[in-house]
C-alpha atoms as a PDB file:
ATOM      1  CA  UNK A   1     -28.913 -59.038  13.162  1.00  0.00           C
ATOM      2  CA  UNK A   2     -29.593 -61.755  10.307  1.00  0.00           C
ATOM      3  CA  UNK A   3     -27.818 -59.352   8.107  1.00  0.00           C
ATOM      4  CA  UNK A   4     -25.001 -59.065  10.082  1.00  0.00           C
ATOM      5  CA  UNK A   5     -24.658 -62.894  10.495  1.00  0.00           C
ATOM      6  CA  UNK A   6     -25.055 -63.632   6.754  1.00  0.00           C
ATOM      7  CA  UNK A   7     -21.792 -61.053   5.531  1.00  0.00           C
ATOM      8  CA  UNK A   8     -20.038 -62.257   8.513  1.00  0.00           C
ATOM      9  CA  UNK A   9     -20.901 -65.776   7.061  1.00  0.00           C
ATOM     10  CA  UNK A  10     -20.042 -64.191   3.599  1.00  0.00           C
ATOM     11  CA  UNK A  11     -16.559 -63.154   4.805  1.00  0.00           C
ATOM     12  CA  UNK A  12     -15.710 -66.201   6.224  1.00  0.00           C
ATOM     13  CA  UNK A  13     -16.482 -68.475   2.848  1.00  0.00           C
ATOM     14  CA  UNK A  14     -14.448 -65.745   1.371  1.00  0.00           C
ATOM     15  CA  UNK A  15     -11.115 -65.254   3.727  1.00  0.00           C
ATOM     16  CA  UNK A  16     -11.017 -68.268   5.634  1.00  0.00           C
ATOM     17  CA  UNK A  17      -8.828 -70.449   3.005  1.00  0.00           C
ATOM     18  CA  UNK A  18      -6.341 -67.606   3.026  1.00  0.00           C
ATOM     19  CA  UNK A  19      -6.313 -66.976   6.847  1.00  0.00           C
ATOM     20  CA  UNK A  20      -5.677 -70.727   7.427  1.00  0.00           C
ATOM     21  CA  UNK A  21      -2.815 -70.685   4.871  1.00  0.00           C
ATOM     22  CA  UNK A  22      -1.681 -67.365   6.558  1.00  0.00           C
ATOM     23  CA  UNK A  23      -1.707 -69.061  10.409  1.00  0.00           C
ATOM     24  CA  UNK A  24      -0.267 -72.437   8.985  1.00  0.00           C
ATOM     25  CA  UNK A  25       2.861 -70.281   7.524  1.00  0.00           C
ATOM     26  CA  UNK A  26       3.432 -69.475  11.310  1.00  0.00           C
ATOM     27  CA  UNK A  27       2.265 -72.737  13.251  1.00  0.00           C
ATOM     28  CA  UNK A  28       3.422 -75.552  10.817  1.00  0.00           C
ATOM     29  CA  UNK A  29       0.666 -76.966  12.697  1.00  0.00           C
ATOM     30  CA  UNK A  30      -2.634 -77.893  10.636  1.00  0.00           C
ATOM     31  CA  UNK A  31      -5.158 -78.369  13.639  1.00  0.00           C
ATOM     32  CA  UNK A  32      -3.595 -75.183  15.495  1.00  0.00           C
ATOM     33  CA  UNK A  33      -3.831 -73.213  11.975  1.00  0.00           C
ATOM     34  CA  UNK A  34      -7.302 -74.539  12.007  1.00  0.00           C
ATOM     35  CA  UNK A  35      -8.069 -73.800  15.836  1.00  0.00           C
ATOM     36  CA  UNK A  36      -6.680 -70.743  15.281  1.00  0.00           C
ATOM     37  CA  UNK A  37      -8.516 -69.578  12.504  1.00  0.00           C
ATOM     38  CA  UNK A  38     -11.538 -70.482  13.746  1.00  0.00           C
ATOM     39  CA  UNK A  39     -10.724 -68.352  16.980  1.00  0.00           C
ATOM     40  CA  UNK A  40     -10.007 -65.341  14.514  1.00  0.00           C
ATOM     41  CA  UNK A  41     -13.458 -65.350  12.666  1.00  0.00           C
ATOM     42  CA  UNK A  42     -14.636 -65.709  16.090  1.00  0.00           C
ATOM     43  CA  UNK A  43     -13.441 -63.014  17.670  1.00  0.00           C
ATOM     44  CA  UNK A  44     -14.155 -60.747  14.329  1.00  0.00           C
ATOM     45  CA  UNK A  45     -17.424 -61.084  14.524  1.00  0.00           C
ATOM     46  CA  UNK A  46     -17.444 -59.860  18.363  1.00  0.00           C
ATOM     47  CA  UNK A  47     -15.158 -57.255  17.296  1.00  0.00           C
ATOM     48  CA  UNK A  48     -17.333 -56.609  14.134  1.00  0.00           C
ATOM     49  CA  UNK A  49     -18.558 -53.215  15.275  1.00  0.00           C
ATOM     50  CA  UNK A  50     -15.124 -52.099  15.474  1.00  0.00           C
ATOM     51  CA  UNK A  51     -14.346 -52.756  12.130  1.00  0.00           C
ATOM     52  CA  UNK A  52     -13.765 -49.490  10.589  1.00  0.00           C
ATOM     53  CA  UNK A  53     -13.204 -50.223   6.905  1.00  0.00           C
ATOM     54  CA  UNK A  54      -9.744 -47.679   6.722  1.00  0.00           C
ATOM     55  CA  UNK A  55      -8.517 -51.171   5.618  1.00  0.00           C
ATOM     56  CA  UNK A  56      -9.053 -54.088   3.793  1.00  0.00           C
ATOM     57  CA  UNK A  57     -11.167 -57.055   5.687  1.00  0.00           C
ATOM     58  CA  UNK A  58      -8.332 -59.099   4.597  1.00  0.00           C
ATOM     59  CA  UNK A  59      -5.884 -56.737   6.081  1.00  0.00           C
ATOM     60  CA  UNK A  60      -8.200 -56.659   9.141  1.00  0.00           C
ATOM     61  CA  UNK A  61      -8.109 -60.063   9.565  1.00  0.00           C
ATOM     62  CA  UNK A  62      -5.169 -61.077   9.210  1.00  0.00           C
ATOM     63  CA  UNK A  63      -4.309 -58.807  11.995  1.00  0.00           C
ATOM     64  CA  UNK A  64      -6.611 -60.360  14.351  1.00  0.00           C
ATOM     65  CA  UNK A  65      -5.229 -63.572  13.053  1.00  0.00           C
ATOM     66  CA  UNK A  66      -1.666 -62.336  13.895  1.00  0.00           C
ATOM     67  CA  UNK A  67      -2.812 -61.256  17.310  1.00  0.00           C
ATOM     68  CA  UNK A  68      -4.559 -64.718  18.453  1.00  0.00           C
ATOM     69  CA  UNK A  69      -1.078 -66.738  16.913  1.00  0.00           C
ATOM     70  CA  UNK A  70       0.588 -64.314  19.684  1.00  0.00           C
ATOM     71  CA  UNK A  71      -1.728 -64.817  22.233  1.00  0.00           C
ATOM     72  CA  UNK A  72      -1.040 -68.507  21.994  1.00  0.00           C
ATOM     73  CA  UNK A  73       2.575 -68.224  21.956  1.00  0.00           C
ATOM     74  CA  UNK A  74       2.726 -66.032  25.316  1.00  0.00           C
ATOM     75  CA  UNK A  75      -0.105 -68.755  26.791  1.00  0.00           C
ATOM     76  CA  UNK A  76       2.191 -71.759  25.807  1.00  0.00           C
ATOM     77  CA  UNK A  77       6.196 -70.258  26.469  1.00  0.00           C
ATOM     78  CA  UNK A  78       6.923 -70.489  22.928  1.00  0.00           C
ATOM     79  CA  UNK A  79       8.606 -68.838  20.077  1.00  0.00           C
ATOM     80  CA  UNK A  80       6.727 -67.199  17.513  1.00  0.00           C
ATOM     81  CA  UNK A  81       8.650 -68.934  14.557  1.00  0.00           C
ATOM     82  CA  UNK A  82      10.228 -72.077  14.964  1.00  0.00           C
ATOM     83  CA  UNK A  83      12.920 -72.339  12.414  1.00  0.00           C
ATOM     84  CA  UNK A  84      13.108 -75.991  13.012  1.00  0.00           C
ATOM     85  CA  UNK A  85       9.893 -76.509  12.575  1.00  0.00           C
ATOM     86  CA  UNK A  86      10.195 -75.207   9.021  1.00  0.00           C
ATOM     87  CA  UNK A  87      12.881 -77.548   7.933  1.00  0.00           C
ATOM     88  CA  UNK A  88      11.579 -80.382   9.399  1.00  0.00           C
ATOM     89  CA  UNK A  89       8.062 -79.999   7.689  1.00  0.00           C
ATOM     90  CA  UNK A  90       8.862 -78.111   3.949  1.00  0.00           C
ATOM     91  CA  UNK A  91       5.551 -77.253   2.435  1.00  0.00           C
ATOM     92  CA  UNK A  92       6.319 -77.994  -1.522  1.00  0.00           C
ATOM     93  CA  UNK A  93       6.239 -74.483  -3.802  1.00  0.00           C
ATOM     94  CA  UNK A  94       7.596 -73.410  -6.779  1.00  0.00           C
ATOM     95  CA  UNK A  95      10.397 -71.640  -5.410  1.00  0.00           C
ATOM     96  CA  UNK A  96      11.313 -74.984  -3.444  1.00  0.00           C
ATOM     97  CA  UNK A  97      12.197 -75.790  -6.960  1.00  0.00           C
ATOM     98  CA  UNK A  98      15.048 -73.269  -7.093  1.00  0.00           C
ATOM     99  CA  UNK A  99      16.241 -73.498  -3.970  1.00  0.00           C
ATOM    100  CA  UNK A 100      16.384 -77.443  -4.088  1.00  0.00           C
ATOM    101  CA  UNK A 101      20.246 -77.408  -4.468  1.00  0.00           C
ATOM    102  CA  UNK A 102      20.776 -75.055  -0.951  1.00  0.00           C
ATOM    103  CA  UNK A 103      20.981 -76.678   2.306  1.00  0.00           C
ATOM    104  CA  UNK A 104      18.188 -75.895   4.096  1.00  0.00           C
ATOM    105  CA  UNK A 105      19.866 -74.683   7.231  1.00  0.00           C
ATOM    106  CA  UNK A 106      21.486 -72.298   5.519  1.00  0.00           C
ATOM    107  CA  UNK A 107      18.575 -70.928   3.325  1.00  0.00           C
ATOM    108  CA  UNK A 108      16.797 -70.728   7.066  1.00  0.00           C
ATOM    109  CA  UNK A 109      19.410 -68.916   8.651  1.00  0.00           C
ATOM    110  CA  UNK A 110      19.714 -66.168   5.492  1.00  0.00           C
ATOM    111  CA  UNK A 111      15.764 -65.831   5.418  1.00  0.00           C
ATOM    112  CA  UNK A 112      16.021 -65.462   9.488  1.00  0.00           C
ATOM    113  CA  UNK A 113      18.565 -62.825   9.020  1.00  0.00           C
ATOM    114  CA  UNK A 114      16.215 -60.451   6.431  1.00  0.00           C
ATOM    115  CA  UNK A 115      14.980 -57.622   7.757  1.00  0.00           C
ATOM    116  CA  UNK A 116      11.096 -57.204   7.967  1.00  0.00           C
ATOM    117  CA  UNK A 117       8.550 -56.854   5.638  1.00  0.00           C
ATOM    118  CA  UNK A 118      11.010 -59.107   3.683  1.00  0.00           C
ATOM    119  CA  UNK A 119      11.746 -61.919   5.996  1.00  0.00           C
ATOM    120  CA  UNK A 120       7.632 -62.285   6.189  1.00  0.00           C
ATOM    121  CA  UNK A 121       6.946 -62.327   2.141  1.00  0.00           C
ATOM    122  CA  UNK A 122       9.735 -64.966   1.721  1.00  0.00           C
ATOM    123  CA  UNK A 123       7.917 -67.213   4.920  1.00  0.00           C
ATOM    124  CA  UNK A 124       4.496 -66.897   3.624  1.00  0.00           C
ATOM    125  CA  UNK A 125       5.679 -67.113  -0.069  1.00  0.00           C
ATOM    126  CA  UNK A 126       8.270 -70.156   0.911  1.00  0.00           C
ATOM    127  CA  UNK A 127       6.110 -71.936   3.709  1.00  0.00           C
ATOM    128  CA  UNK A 128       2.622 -71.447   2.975  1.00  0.00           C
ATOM    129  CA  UNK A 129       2.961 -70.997  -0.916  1.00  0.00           C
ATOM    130  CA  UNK A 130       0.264 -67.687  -1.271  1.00  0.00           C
ATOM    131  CA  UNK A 131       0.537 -66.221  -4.416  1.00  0.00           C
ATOM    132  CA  UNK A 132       1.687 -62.804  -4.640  1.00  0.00           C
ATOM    133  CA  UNK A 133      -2.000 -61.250  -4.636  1.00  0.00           C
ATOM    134  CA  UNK A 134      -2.814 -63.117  -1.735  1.00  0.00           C
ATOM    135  CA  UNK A 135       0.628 -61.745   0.233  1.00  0.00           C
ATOM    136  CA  UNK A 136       0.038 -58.327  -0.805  1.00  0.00           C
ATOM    137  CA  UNK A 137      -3.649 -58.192   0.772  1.00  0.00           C
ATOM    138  CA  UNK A 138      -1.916 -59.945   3.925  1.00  0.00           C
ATOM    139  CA  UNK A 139       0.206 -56.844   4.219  1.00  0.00           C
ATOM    140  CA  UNK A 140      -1.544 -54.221   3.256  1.00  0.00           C
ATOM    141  CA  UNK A 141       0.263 -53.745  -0.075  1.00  0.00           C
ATOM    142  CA  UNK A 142       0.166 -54.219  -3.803  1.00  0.00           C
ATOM    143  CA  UNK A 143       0.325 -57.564  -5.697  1.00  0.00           C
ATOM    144  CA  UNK A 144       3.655 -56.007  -7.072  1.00  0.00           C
ATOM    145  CA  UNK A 145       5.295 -55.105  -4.037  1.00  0.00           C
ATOM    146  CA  UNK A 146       4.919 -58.518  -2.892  1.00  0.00           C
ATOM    147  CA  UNK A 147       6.610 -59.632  -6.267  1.00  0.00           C
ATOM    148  CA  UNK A 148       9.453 -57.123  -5.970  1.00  0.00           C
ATOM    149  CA  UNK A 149      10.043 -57.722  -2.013  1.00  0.00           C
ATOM    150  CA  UNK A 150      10.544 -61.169  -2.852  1.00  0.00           C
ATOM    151  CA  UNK A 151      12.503 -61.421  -5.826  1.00  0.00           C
ATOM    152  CA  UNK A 152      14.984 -58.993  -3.483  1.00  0.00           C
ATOM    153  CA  UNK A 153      14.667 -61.389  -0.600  1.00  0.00           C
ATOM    154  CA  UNK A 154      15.463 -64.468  -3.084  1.00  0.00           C
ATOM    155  CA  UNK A 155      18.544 -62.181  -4.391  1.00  0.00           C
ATOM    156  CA  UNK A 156      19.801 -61.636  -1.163  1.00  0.00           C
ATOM    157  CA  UNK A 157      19.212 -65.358   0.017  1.00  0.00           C
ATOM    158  CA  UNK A 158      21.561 -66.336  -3.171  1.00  0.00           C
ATOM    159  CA  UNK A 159      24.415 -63.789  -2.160  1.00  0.00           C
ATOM    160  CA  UNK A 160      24.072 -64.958   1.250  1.00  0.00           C
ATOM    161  CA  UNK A 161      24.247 -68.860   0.557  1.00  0.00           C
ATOM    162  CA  UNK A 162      26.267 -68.498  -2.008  1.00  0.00           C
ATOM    163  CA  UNK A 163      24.038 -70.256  -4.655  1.00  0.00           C
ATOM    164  CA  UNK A 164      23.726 -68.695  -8.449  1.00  0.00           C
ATOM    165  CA  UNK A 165      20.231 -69.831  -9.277  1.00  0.00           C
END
């Protein structure tokens, strides 16, 4: 059991920056990221035996991390995204830079209207600033699909609000 505790340990020195950054892209809440992520590792290592490595851990938890922000949205009546939310508390990135000129609304309501997987790579690239690597273990996917979904979110956001760059 020791051994079992220690790589569960292990995985959580490991993951647990990125699954906070992860669950703060969808709370914009820092103690309900960090409730939440605790809840996650938590209920990984019950789940632990179930774990059947056709994935990546990462992968695996961020699922279960995915699941528990859910959970707490059906438990509480809310939405699972809060537009609002995200213009009313911008976490600073690079691509903030570019998009500095656009009104905010407007940038929201052009990265609401994307179609999945894009609409998520542009939130967690946007609102929790993850590098590319760190998006494309999220998903499931390459550090270069990440790249190329976004840079064809951020052309479509430019068409949409009408900004050239």
């Amino acid at each position: 059991m020791s051994d079992k505790r220690d790589s569960m340990e292990q995985v959580y020195i490991e993951y647990s920056k990125m699954i906070y950054k992860y669950l703060f892209s969808m709370t914009r809440n820092e103690s309900l990221a960090e409730e939440l992520m605790q809840e996650t590792f938590y209920q990984a290592v019950r789940c632990q035996s179930k774990y059947d490595q056709s994935c990546k851990i990462s992968t695996w938890l961020c699922a279960i991390a995915k699941n528990q922000w859910r959970n707490y949205c059906k438990k509480h009546h809310i939405e699972a995204l809060v537009d609002s939310e995200l213009l009313d508390n911008p976490v600073p990135s690079s691509e903030d830079i570019v998009l500095s000129n656009m009104n905010k609304l407007e940038i929201m309501k052009a990265l609401h209207s994307l179609k999945e997987p894009q609409r998520e790579v542009m939130y967690l690239r946007l609102s929790a600033d993850l590098s590319f690597r760190e998006i494309g273990e999220i998903m499931g996917r390459s550090e270069n699909w990440a790249r190329v979904t976004y840079y064809r979110g951020k052309e479509k956001l430019l068409e949409e609000v009408g900004g050239n760059g």
